[in-house]
C-alpha atoms as a PDB file:
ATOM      1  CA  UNK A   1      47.061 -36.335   8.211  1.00  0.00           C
ATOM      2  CA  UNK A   2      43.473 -35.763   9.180  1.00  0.00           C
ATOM      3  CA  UNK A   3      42.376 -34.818   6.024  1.00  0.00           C
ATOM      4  CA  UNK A   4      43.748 -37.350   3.824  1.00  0.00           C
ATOM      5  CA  UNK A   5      42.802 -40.154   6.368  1.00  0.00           C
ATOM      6  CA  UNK A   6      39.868 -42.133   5.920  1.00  0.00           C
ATOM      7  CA  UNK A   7      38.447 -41.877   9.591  1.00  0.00           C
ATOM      8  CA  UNK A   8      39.518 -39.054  11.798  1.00  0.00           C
ATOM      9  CA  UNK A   9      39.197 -37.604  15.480  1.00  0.00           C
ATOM     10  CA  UNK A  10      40.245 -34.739  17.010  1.00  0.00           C
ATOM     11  CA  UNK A  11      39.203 -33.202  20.364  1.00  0.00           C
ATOM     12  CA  UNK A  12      36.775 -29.950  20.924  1.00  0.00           C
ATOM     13  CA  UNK A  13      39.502 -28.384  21.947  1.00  0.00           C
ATOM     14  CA  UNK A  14      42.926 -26.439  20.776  1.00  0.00           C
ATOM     15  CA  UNK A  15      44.078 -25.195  17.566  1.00  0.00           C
ATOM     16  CA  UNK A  16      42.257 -27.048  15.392  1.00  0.00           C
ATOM     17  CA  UNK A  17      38.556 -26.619  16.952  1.00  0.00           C
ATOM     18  CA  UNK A  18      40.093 -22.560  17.296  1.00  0.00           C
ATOM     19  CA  UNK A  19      40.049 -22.469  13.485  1.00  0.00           C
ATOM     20  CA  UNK A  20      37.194 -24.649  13.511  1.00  0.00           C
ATOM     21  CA  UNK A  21      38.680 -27.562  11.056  1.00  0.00           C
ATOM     22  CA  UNK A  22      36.553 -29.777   9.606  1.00  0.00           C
ATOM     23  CA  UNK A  23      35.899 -32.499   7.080  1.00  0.00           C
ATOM     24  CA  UNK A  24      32.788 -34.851   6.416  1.00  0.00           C
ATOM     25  CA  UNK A  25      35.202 -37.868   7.507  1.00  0.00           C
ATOM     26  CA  UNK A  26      36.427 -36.078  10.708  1.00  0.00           C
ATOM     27  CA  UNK A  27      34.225 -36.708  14.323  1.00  0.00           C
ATOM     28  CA  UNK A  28      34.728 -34.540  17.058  1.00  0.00           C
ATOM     29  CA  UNK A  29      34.341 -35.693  20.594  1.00  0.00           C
ATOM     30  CA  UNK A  30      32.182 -34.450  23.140  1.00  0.00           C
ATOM     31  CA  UNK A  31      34.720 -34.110  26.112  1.00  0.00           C
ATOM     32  CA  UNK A  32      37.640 -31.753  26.291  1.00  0.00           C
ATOM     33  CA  UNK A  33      41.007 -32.339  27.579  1.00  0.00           C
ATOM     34  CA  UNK A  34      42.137 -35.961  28.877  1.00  0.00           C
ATOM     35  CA  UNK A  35      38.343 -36.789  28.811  1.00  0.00           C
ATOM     36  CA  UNK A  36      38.600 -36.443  24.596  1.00  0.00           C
ATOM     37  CA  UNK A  37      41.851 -38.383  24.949  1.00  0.00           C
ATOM     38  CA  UNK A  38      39.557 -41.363  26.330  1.00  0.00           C
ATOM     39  CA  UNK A  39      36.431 -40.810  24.176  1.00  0.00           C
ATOM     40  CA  UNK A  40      38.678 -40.893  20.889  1.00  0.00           C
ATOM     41  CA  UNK A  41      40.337 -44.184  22.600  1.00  0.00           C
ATOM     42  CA  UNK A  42      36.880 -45.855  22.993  1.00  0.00           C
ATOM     43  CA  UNK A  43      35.379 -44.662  19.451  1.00  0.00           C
ATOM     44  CA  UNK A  44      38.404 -46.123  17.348  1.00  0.00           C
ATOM     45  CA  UNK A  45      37.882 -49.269  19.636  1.00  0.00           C
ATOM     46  CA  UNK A  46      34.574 -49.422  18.703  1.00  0.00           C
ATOM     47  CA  UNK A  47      35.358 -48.957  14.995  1.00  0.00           C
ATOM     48  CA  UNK A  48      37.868 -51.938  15.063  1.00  0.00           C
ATOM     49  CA  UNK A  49      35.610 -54.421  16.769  1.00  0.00           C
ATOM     50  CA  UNK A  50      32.962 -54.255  13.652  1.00  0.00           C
END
């Protein structure tokens, strides 16, 4: 699903930052853990209040 979407998070951590996945659409956040969780709440808040 984060490939094909149009705007996509994921956190620093886990699998996917293990194999270091990555497209031009996809951010990564800063924090780790339930820190990334919030971050990746607040930046698609952010995106829907343009």
């Amino acid at each position: 699903m984060l490939a094909e979407a149009d705007v996509a998070f994921r956190p620093s951590h886990g699998e996917l930052a293990d194999v270091d996945f990555r497209r031009d659409h996809l951010r990564v956040t800063d924090a780790r853990g339930i820190l990334a969780g919030e971050e990746i709440s607040r930046r698609i808040h952010a995106l829907v209040q343009r």
